[in-house]
PDB file of N, CA and C in Angstrom:
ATOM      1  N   UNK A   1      36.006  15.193 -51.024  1.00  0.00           N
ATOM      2  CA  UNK A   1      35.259  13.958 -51.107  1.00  0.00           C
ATOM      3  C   UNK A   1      35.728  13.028 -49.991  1.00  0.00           C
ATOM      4  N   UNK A   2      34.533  12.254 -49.062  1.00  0.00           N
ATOM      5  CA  UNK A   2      35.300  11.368 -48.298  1.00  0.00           C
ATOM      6  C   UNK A   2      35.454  10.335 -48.557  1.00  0.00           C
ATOM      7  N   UNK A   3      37.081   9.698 -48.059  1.00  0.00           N
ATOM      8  CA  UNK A   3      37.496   8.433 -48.793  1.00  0.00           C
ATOM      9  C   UNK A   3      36.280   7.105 -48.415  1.00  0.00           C
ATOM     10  N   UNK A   4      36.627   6.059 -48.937  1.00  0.00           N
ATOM     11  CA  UNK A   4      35.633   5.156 -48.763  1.00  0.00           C
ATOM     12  C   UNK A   4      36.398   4.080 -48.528  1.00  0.00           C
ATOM     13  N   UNK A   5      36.007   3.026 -47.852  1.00  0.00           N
ATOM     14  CA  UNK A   5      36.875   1.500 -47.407  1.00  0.00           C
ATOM     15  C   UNK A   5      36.336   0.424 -48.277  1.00  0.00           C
ATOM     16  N   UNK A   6      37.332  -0.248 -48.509  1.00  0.00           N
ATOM     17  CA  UNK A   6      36.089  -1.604 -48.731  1.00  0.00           C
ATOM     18  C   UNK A   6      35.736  -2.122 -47.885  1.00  0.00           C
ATOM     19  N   UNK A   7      34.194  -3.231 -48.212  1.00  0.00           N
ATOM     20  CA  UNK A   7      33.401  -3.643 -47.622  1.00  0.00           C
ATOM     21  C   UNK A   7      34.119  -4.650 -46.305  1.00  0.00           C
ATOM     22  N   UNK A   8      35.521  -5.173 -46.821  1.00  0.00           N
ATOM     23  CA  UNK A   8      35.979  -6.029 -45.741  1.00  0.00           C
ATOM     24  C   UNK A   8      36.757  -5.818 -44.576  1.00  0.00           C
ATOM     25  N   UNK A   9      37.288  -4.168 -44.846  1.00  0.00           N
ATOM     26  CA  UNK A   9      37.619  -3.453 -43.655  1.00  0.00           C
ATOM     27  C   UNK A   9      37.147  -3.462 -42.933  1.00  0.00           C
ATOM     28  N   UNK A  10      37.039  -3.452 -41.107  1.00  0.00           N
ATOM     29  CA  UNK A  10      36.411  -2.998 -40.059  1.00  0.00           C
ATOM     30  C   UNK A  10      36.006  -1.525 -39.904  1.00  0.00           C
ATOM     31  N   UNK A  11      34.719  -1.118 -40.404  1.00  0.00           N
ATOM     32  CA  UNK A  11      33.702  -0.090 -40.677  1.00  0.00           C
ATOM     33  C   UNK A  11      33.883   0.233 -38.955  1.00  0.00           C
ATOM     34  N   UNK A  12      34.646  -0.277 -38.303  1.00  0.00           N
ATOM     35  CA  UNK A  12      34.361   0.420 -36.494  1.00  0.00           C
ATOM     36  C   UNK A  12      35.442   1.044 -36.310  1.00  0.00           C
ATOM     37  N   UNK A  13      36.290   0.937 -37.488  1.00  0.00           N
ATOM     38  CA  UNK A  13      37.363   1.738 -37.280  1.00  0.00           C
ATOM     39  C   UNK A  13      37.440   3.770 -37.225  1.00  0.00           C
ATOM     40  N   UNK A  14      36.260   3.683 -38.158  1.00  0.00           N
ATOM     41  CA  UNK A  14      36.048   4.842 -38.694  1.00  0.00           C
ATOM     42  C   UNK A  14      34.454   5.770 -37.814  1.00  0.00           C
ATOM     43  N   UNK A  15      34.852   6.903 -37.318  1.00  0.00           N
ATOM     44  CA  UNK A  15      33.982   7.576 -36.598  1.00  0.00           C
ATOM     45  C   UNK A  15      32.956   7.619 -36.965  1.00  0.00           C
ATOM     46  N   UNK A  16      31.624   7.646 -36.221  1.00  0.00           N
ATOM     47  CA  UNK A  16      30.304   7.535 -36.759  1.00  0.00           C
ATOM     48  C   UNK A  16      29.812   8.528 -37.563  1.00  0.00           C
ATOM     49  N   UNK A  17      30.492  10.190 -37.535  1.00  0.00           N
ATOM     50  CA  UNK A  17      30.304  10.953 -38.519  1.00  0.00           C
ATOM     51  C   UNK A  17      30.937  10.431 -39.518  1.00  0.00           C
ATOM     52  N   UNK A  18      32.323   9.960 -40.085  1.00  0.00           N
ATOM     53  CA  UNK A  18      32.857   9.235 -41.186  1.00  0.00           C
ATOM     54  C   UNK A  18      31.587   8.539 -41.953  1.00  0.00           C
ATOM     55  N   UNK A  19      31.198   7.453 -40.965  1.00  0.00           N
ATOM     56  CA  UNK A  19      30.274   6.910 -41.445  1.00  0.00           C
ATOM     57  C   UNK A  19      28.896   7.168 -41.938  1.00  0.00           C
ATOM     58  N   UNK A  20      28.654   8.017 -41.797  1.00  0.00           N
ATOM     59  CA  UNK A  20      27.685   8.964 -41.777  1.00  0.00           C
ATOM     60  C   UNK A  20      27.939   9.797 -43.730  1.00  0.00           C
ATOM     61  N   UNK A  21      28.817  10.766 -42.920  1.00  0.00           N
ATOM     62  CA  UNK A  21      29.300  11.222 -44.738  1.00  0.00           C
ATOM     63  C   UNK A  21      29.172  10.009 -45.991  1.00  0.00           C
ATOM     64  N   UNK A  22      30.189   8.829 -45.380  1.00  0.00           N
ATOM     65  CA  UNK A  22      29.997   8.096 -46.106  1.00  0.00           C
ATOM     66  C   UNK A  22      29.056   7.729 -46.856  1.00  0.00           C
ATOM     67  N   UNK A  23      28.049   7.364 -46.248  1.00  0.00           N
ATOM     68  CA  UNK A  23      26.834   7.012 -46.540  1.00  0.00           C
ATOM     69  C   UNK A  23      26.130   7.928 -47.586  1.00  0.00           C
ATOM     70  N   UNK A  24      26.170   9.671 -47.403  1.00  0.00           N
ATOM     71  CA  UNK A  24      25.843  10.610 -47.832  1.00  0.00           C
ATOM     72  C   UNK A  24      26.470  10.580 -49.533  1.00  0.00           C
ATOM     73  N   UNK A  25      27.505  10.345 -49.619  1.00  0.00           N
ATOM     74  CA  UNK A  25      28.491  10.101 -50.979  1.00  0.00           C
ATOM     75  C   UNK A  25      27.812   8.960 -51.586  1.00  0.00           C
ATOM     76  N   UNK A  26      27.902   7.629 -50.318  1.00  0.00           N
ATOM     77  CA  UNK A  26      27.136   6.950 -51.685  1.00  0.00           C
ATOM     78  C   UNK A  26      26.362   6.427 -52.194  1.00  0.00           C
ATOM     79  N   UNK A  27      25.239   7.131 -51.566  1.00  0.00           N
ATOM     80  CA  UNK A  27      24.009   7.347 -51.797  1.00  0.00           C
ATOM     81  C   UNK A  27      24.010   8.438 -53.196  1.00  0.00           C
ATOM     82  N   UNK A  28      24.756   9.601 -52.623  1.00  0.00           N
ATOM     83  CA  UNK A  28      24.366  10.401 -54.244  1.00  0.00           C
ATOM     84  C   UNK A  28      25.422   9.641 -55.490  1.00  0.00           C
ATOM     85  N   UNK A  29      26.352   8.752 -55.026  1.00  0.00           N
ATOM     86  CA  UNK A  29      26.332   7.909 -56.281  1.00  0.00           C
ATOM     87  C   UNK A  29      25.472   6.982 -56.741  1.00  0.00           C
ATOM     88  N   UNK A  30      24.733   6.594 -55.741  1.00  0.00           N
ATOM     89  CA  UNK A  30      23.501   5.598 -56.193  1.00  0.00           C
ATOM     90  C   UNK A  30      22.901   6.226 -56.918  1.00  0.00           C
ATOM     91  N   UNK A  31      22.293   7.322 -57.032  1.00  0.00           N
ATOM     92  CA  UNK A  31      21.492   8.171 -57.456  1.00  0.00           C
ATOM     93  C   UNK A  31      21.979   8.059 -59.076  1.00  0.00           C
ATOM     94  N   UNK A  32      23.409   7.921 -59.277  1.00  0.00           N
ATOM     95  CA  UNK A  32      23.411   7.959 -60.735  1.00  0.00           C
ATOM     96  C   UNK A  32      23.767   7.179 -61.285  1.00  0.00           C
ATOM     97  N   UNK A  33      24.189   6.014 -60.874  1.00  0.00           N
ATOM     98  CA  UNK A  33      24.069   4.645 -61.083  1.00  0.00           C
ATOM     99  C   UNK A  33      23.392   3.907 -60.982  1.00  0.00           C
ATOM    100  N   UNK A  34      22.830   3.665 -59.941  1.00  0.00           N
ATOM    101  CA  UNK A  34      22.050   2.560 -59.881  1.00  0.00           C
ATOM    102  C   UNK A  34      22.639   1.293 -59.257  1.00  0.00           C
ATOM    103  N   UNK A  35      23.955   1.190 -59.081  1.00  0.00           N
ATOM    104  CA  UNK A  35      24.507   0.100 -58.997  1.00  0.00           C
ATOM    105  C   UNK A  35      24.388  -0.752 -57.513  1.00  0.00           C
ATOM    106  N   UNK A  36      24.268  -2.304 -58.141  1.00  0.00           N
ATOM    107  CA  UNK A  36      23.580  -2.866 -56.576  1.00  0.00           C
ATOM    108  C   UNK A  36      24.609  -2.765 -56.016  1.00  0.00           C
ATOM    109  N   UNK A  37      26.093  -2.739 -55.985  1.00  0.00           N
ATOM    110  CA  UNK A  37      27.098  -2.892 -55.441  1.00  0.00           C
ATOM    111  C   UNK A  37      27.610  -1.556 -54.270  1.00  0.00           C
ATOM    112  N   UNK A  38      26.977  -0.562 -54.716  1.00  0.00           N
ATOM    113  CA  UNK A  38      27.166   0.654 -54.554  1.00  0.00           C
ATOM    114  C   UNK A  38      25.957   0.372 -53.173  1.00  0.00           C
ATOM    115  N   UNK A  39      25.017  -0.018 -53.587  1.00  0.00           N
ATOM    116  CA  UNK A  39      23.659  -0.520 -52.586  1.00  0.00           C
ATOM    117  C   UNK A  39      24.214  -0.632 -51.473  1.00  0.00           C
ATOM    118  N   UNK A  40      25.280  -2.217 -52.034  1.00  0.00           N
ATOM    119  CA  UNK A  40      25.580  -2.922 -50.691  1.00  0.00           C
ATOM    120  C   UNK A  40      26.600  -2.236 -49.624  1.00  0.00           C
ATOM    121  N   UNK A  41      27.535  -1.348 -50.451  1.00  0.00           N
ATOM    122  CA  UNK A  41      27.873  -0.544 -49.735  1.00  0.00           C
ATOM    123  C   UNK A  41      27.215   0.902 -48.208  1.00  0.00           C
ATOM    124  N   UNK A  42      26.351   1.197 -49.049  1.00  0.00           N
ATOM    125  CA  UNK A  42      25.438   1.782 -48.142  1.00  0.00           C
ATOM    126  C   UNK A  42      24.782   0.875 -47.041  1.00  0.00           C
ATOM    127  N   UNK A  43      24.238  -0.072 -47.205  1.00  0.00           N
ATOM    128  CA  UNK A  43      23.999  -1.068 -45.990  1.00  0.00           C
ATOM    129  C   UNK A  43      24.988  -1.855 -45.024  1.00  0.00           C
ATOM    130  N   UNK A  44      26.105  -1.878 -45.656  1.00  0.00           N
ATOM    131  CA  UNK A  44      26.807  -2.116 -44.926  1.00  0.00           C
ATOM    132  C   UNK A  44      27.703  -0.974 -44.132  1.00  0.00           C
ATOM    133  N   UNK A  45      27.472   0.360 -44.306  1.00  0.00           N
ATOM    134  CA  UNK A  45      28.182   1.655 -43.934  1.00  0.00           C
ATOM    135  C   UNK A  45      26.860   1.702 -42.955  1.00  0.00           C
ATOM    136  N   UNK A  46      25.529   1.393 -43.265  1.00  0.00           N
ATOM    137  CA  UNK A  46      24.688   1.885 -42.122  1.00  0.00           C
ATOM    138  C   UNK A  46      24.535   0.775 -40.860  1.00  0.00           C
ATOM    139  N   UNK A  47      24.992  -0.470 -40.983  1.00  0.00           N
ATOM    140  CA  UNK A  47      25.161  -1.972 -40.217  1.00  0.00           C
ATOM    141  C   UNK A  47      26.212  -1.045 -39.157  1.00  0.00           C
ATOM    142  N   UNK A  48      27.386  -0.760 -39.686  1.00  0.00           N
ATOM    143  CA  UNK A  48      28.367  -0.190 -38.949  1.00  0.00           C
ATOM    144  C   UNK A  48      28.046   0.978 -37.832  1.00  0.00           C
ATOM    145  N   UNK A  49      27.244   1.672 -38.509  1.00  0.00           N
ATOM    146  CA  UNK A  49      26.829   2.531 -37.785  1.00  0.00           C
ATOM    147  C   UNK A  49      25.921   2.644 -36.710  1.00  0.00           C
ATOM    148  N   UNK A  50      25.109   1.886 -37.262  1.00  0.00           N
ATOM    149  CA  UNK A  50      24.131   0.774 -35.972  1.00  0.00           C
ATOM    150  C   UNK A  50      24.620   0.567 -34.783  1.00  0.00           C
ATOM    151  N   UNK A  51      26.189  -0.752 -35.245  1.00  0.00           N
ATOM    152  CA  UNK A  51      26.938  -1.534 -34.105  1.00  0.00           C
ATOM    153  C   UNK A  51      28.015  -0.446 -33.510  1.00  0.00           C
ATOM    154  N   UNK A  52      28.319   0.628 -34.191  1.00  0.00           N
ATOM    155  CA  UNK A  52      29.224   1.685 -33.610  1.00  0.00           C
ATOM    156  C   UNK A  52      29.314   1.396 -31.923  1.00  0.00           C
ATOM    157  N   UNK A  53      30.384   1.599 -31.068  1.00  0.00           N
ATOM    158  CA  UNK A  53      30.010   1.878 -29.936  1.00  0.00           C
ATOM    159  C   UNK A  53      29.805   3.246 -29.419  1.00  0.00           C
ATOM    160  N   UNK A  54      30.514   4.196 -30.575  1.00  0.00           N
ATOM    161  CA  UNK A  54      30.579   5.197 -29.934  1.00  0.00           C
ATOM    162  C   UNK A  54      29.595   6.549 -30.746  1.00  0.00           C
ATOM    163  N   UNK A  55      28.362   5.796 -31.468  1.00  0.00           N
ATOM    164  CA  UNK A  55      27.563   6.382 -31.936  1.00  0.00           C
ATOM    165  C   UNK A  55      26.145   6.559 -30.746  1.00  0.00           C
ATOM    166  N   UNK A  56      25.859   7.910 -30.609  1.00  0.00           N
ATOM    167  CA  UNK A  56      25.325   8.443 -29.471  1.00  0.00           C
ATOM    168  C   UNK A  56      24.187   8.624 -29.671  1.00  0.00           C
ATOM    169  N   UNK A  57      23.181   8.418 -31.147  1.00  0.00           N
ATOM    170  CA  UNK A  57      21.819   8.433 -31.499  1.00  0.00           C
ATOM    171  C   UNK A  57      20.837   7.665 -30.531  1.00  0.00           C
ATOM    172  N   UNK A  58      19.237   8.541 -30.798  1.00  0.00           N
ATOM    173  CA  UNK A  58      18.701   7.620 -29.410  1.00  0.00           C
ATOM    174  C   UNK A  58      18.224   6.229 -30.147  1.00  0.00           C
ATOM    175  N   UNK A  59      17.447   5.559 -29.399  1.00  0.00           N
ATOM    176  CA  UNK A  59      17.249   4.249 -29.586  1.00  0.00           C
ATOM    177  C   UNK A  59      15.914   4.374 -30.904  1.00  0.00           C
ATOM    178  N   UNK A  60      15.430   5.485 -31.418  1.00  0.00           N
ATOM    179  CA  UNK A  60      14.997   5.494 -32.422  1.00  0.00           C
ATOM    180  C   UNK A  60      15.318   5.756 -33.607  1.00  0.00           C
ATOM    181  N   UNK A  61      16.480   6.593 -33.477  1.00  0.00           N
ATOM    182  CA  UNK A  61      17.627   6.911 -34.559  1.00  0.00           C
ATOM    183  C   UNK A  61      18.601   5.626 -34.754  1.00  0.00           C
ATOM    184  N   UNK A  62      18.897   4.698 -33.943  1.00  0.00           N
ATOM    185  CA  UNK A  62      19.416   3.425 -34.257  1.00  0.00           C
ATOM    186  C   UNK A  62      18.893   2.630 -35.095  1.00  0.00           C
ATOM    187  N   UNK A  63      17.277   2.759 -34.584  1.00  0.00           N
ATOM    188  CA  UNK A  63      16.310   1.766 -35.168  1.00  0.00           C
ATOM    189  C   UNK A  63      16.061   2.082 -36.845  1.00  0.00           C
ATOM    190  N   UNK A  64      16.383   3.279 -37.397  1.00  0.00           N
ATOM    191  CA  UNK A  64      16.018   4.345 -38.122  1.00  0.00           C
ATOM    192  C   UNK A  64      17.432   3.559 -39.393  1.00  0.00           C
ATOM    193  N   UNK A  65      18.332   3.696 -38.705  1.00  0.00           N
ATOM    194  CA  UNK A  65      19.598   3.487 -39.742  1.00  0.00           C
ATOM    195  C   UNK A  65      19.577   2.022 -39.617  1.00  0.00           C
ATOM    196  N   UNK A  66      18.879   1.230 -39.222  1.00  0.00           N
ATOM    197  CA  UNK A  66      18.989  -0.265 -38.983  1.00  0.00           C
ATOM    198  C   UNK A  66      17.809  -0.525 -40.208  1.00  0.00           C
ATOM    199  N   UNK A  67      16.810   0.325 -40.116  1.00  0.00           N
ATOM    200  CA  UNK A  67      15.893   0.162 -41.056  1.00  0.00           C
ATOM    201  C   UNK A  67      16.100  -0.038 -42.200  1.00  0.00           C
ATOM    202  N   UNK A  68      17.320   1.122 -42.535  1.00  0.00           N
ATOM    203  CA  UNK A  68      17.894   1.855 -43.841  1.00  0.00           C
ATOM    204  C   UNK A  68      18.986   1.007 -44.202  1.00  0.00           C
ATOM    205  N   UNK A  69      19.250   0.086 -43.552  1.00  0.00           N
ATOM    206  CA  UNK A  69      20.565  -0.664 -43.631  1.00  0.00           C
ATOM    207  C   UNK A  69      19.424  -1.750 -44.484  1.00  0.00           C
ATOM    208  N   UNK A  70      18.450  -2.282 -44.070  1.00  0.00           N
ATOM    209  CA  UNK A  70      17.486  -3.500 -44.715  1.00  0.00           C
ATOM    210  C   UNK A  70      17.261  -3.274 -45.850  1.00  0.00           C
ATOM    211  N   UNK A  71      16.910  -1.833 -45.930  1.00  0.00           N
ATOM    212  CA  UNK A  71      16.091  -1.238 -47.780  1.00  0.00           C
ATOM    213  C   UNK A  71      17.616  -1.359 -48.400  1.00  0.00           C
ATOM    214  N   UNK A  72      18.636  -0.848 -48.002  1.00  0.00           N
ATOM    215  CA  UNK A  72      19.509  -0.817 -49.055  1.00  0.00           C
ATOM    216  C   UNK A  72      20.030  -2.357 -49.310  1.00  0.00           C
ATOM    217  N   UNK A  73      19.756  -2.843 -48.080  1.00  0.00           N
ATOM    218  CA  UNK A  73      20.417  -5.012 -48.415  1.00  0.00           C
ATOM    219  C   UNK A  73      19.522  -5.277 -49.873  1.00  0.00           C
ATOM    220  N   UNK A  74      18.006  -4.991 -49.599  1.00  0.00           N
ATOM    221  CA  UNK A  74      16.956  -4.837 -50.742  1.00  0.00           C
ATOM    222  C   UNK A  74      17.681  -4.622 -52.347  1.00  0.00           C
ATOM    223  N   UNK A  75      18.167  -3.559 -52.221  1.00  0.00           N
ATOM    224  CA  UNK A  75      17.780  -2.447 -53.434  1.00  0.00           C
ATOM    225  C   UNK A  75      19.343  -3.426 -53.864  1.00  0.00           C
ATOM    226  N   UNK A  76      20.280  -3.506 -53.390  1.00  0.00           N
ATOM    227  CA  UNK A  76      21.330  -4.239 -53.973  1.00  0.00           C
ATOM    228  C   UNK A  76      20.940  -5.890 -54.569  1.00  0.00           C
ATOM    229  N   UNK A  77      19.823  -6.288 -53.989  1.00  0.00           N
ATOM    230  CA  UNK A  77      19.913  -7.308 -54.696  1.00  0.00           C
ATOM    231  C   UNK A  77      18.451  -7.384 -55.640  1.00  0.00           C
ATOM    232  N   UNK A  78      18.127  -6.079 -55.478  1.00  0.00           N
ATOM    233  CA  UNK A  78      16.857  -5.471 -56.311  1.00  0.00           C
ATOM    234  C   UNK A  78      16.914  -6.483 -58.172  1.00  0.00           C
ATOM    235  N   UNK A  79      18.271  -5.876 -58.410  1.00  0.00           N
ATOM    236  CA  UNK A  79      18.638  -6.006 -60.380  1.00  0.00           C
ATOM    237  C   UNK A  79      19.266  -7.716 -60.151  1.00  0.00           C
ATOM    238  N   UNK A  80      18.857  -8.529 -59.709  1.00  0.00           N
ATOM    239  CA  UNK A  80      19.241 -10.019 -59.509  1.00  0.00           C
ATOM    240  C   UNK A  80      18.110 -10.660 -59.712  1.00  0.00           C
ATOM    241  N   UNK A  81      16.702  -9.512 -58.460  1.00  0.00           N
ATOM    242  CA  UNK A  81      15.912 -10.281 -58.781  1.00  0.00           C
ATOM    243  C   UNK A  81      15.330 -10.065 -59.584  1.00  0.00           C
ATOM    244  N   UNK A  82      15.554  -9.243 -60.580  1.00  0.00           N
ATOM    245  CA  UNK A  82      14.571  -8.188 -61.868  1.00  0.00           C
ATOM    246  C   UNK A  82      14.539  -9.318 -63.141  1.00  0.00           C
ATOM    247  N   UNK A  83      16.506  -9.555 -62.771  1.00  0.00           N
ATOM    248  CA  UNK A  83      16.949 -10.738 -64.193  1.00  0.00           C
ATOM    249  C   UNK A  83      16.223 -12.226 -63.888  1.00  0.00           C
ATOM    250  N   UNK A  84      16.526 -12.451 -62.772  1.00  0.00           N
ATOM    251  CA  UNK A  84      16.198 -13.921 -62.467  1.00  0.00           C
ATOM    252  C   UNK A  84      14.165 -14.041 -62.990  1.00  0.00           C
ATOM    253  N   UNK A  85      13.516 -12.779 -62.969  1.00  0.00           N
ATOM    254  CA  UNK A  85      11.931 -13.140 -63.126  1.00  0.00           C
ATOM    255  C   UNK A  85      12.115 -12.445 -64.341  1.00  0.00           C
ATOM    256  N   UNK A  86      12.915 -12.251 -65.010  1.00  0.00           N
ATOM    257  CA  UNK A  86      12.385 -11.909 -66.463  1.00  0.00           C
ATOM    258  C   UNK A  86      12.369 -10.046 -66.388  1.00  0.00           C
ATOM    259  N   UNK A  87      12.761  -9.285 -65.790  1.00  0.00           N
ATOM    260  CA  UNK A  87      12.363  -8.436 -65.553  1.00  0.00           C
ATOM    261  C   UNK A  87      11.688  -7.763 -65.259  1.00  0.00           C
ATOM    262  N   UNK A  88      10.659  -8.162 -64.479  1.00  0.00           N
ATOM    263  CA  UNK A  88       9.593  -8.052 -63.729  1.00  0.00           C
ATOM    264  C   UNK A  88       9.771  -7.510 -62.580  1.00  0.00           C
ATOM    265  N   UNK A  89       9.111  -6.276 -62.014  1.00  0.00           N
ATOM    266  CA  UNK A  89       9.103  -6.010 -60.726  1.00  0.00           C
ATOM    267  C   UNK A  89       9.129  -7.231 -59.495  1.00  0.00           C
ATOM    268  N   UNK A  90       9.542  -6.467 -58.814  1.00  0.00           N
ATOM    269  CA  UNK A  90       9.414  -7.766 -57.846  1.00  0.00           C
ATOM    270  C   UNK A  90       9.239  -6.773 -56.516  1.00  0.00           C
ATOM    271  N   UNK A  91       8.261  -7.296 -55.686  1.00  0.00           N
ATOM    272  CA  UNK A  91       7.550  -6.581 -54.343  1.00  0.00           C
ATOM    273  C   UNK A  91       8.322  -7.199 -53.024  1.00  0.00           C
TER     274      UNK A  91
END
């Protein structure tokens, strides 16, 4: 299993494959949780990966995990906005 940092560590410390796996782990913990926290983790593992310097993806694969970094900012604060409207979807 690969280890994981917290969110306040410098995520540039760690190689863009690190970051990468990372992401892969906890995502399939999202999967069984649900948890927004777990969310924010993934967006902030894909932010890192974005600003990497030494991540070599082309300029559409940047754009790609920059994307994925937004849906997961989303999905973490998804169950905030579910409570705050009553539980109601929210678009």
């Amino acid at each position: 299993m690969t280890a994981l940092i917290h969110p306040s560590t410098a995520f540039e410390t760690l190689e863009p494959e690190a970051l990468k796996n990372g992401i892969r782990v906890l995502v399939a913990s999202y999967q069984d949780t649900r948890s927004g926290l777990v969310a924010c983790f993934v967006a902030r593992y894909a932010q890192a990966l974005c600003r990497h310097p030494e991540f070599e993806g082309s300029d559409d694969e940047r754009c790609a995990w920059h994307r994925m970094a937004g849906h997961w900012r989303w999905l973490a604060q998804a169950p905030y906005k579910a409570a705050v409207l009553g539980g109601r979807a929210v678009a």
